[in-house]
C-alpha atoms as a PDB file:
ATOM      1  CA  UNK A   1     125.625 142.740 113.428  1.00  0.00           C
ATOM      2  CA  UNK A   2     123.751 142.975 116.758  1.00  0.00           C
ATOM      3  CA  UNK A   3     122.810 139.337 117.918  1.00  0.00           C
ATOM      4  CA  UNK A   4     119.071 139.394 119.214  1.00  0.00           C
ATOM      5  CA  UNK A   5     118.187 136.597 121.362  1.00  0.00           C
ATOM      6  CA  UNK A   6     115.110 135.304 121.893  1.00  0.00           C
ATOM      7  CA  UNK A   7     114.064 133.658 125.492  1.00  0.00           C
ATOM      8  CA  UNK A   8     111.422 130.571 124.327  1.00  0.00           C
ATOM      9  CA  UNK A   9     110.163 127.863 126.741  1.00  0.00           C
ATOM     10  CA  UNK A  10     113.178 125.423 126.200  1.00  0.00           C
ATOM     11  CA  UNK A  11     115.922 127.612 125.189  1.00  0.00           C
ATOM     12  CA  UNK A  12     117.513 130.778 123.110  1.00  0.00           C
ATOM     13  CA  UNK A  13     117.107 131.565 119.372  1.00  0.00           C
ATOM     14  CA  UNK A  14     118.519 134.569 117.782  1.00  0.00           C
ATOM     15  CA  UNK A  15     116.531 136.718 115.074  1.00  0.00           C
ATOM     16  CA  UNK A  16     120.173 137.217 113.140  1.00  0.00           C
ATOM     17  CA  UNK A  17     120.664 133.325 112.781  1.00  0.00           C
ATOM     18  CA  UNK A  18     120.723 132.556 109.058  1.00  0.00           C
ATOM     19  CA  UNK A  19     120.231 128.499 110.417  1.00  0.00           C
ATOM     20  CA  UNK A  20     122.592 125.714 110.780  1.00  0.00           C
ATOM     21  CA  UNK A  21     124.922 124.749 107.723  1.00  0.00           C
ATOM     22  CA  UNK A  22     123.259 121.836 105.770  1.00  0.00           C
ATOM     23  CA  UNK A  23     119.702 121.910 107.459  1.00  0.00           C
ATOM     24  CA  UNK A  24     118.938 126.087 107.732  1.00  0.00           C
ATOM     25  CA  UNK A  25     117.260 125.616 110.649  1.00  0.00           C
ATOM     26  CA  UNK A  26     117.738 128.288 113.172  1.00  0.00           C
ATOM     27  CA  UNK A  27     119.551 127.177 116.514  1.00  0.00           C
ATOM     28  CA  UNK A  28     118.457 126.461 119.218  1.00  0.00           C
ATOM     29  CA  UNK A  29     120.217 126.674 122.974  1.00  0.00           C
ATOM     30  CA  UNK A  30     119.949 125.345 126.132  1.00  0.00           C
ATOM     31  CA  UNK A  31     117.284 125.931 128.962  1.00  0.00           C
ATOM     32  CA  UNK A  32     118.163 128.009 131.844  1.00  0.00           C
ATOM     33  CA  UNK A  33     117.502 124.733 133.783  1.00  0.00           C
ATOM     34  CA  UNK A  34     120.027 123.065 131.766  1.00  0.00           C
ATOM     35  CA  UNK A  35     122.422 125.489 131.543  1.00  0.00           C
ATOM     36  CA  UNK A  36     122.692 125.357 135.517  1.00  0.00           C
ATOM     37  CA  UNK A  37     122.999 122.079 135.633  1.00  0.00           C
ATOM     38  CA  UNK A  38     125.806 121.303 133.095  1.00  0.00           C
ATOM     39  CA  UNK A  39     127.762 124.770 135.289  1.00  0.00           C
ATOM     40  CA  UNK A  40     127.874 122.796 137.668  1.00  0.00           C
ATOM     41  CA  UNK A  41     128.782 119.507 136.777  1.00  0.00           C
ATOM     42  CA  UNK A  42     131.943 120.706 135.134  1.00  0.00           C
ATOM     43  CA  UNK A  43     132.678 123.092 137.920  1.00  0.00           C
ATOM     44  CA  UNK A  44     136.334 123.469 138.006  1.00  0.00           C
ATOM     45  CA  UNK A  45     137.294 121.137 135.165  1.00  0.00           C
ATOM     46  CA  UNK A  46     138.687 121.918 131.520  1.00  0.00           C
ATOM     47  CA  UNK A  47     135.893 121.186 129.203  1.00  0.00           C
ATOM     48  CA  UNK A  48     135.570 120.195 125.133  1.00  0.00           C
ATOM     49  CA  UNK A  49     132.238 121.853 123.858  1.00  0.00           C
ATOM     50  CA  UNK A  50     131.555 120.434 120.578  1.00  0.00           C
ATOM     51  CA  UNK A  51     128.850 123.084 119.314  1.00  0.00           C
ATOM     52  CA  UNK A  52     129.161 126.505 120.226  1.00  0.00           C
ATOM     53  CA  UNK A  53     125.835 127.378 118.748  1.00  0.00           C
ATOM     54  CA  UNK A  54     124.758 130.681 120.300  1.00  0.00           C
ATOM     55  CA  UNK A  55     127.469 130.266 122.965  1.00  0.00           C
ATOM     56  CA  UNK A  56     124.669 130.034 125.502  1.00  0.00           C
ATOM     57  CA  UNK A  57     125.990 126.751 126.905  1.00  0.00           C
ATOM     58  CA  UNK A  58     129.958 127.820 126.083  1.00  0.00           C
ATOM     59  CA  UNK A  59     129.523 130.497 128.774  1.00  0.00           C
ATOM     60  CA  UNK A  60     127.260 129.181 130.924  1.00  0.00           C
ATOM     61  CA  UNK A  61     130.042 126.164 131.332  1.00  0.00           C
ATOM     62  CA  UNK A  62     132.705 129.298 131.729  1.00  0.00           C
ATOM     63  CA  UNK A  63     131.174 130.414 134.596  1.00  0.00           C
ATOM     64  CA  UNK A  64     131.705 127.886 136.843  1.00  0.00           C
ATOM     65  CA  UNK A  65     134.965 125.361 134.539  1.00  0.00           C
ATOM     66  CA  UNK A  66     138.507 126.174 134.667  1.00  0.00           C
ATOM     67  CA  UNK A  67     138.895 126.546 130.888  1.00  0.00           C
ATOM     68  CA  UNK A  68     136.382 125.565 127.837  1.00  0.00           C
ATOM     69  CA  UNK A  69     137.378 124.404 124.297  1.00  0.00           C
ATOM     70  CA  UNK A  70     134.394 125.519 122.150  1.00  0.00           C
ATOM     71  CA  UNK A  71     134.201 123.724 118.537  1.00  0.00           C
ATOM     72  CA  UNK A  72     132.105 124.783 115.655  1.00  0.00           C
ATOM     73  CA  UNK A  73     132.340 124.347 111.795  1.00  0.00           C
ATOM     74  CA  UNK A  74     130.263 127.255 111.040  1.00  0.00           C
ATOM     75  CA  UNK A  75     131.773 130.947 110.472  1.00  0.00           C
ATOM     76  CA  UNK A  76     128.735 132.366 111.412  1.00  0.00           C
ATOM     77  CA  UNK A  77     128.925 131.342 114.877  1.00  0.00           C
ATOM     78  CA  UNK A  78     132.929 132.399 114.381  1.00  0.00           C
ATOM     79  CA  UNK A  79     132.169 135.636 112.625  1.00  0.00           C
ATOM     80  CA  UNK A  80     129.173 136.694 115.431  1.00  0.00           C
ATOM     81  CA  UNK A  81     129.519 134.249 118.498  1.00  0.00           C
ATOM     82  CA  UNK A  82     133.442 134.425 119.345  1.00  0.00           C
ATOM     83  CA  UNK A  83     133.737 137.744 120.359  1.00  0.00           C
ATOM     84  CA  UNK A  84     130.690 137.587 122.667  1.00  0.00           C
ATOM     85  CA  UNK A  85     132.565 134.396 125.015  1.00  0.00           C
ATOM     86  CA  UNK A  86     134.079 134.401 128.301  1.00  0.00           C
ATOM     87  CA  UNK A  87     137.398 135.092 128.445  1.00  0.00           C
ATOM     88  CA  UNK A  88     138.608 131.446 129.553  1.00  0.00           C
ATOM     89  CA  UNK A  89     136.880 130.379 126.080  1.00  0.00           C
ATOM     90  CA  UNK A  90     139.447 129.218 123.224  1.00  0.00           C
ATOM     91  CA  UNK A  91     137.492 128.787 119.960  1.00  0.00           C
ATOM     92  CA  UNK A  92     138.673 126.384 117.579  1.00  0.00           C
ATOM     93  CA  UNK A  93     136.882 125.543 114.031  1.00  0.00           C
ATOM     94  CA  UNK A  94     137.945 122.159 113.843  1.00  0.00           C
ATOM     95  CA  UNK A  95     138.433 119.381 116.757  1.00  0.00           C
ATOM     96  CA  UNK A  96     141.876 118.193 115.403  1.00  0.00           C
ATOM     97  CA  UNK A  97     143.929 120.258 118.149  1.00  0.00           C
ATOM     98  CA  UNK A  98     141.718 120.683 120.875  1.00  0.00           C
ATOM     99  CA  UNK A  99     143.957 119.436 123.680  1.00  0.00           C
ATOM    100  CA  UNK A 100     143.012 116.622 126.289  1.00  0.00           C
ATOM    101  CA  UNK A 101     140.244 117.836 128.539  1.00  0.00           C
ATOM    102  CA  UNK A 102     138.102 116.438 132.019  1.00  0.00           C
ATOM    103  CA  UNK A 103     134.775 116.813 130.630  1.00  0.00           C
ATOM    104  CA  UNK A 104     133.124 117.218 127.458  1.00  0.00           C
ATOM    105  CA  UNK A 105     129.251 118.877 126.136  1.00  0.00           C
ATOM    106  CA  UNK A 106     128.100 117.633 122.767  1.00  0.00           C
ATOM    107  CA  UNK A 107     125.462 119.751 121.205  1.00  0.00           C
ATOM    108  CA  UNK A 108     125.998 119.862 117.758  1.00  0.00           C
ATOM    109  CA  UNK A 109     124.191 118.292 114.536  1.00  0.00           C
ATOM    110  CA  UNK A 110     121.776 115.798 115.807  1.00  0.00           C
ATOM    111  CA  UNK A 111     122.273 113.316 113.346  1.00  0.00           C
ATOM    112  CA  UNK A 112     122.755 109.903 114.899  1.00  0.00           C
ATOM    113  CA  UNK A 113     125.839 108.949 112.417  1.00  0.00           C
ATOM    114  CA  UNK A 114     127.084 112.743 113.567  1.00  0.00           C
ATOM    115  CA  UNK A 115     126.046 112.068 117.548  1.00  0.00           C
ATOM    116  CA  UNK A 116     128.346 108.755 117.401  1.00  0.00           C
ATOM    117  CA  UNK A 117     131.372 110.452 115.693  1.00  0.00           C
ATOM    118  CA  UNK A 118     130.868 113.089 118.407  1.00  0.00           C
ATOM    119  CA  UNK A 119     131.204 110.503 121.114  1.00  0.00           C
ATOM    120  CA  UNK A 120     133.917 108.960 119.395  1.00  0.00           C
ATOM    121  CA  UNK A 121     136.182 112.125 119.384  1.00  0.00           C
ATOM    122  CA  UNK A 122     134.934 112.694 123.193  1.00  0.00           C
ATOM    123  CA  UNK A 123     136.197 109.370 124.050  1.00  0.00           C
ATOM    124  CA  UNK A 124     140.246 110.217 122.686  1.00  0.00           C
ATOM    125  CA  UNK A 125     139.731 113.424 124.350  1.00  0.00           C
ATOM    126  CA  UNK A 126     138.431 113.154 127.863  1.00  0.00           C
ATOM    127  CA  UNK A 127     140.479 111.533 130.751  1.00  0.00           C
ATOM    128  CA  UNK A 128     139.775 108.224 132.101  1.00  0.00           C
ATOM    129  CA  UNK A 129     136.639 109.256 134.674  1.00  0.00           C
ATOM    130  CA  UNK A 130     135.666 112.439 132.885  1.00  0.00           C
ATOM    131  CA  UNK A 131     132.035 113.241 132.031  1.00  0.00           C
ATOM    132  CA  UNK A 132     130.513 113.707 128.951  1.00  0.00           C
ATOM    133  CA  UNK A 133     127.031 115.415 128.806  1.00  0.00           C
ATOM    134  CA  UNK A 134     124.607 115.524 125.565  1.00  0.00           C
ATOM    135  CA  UNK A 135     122.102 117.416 125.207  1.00  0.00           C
ATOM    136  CA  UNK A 136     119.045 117.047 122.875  1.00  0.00           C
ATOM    137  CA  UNK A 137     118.119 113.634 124.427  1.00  0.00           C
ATOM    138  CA  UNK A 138     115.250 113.665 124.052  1.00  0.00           C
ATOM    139  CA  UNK A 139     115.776 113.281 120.268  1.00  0.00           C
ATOM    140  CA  UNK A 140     115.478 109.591 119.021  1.00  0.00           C
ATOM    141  CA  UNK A 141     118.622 110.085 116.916  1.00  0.00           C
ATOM    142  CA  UNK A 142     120.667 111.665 119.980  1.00  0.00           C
ATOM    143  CA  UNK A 143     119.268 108.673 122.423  1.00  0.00           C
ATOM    144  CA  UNK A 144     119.857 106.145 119.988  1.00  0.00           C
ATOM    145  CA  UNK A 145     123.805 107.019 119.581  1.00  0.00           C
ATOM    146  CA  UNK A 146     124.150 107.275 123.504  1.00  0.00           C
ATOM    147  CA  UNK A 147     122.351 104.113 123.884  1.00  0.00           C
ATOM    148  CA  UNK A 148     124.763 102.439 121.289  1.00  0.00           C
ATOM    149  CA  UNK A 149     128.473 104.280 122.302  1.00  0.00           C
ATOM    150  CA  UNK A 150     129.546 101.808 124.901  1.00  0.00           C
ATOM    151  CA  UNK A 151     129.018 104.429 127.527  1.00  0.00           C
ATOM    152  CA  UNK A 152     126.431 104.056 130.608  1.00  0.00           C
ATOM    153  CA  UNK A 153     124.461 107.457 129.767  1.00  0.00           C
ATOM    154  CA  UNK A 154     121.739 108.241 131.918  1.00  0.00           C
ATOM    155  CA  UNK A 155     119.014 110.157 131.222  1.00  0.00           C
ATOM    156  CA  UNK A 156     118.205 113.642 133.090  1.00  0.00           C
ATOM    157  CA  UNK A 157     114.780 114.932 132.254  1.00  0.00           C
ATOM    158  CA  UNK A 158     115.284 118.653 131.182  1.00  0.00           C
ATOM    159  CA  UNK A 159     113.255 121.110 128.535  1.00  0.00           C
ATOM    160  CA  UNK A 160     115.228 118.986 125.892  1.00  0.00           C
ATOM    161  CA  UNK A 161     116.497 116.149 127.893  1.00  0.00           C
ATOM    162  CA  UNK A 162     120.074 115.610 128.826  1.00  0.00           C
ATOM    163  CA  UNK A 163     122.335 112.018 128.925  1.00  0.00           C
ATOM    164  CA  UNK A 164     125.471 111.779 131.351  1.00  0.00           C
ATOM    165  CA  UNK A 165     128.164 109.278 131.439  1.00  0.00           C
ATOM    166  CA  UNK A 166     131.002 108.832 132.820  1.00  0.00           C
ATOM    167  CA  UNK A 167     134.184 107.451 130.823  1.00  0.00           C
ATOM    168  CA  UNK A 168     135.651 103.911 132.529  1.00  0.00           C
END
């Protein structure tokens, strides 16, 4: 299946995306703005991308990081996403062995109970003074769980705003 994406004002969409498991709502990826942005703040470092979505933020981070760890729960994003990733991409379909990494990019569901447990796994994962970026923060549920992780996140305005912190 050819994947068709769509430029929009804030992001990507494909025409082939059958929609997120649990919701069916198509996906949606980061800005070209954004995308910049997150290159270069993990420029260099090994990064955990929880979300591979359309990959549109998986290889934008591969451009410029030493090595990203994309995670995604859905096989249609394995079965029509993986093969289209950089080559210092490893996919994995669960978080359980995703190694210890400088940085991390949550995008995935934007639930706030699903945005905390995110964190959470972000926080055993990424050194002490590694960065985490979210994106969608512009979303109450996404704000709210950055706002209540323990973590100083501050806000960047983007197309779909962005929260950075640093881990102490």
């Amino acid at each position: 299946m050819k994947l068709e994406l769509i430029k929009m004002p804030s992001g990507w969409s494909a025409t082939t995306d059958p929609g997120e498991p649990g919701t069916g709502k198509p996906r949606w990826s980061i800005s070209s703005v954004e995308a910049e942005f997150i290159s270069n703040m993990f420029r260099g470092l090994t990064v955990l991308e929880i979300g591979t979505g359309l990959g549109i933020s998986t290889n934008a981070i591969a451009k410029k990081a030493k090595h990203v760890y994309t995670v995604d729960i859905d096989s249609w994003v394995r079965d029509n996403i993986v093969s289209k990733l950089s080559d210092n991409v490893t996919f994995f379909s669960s978080i359980k062995k995703v190694p210890i990494v400088d940085a991390a990019f949550i995008d995935g569901l934007h639930s706030y109970d699903q945005c905390l447990k995110d964190i959470k796994e972000c926080k055993r994962l990424v050194k002490k003074g590694g960065i985490i970026i979210l994106h969608d923060a512009a979303m109450p549920s996404v704000l709210k769980a950055a706002n209540e992780s323990g973590i100083g996140f501050y806000e960047v305005v983007t197309p779909c705003g962005l929260a950075v912190g640093w881990l102490d």
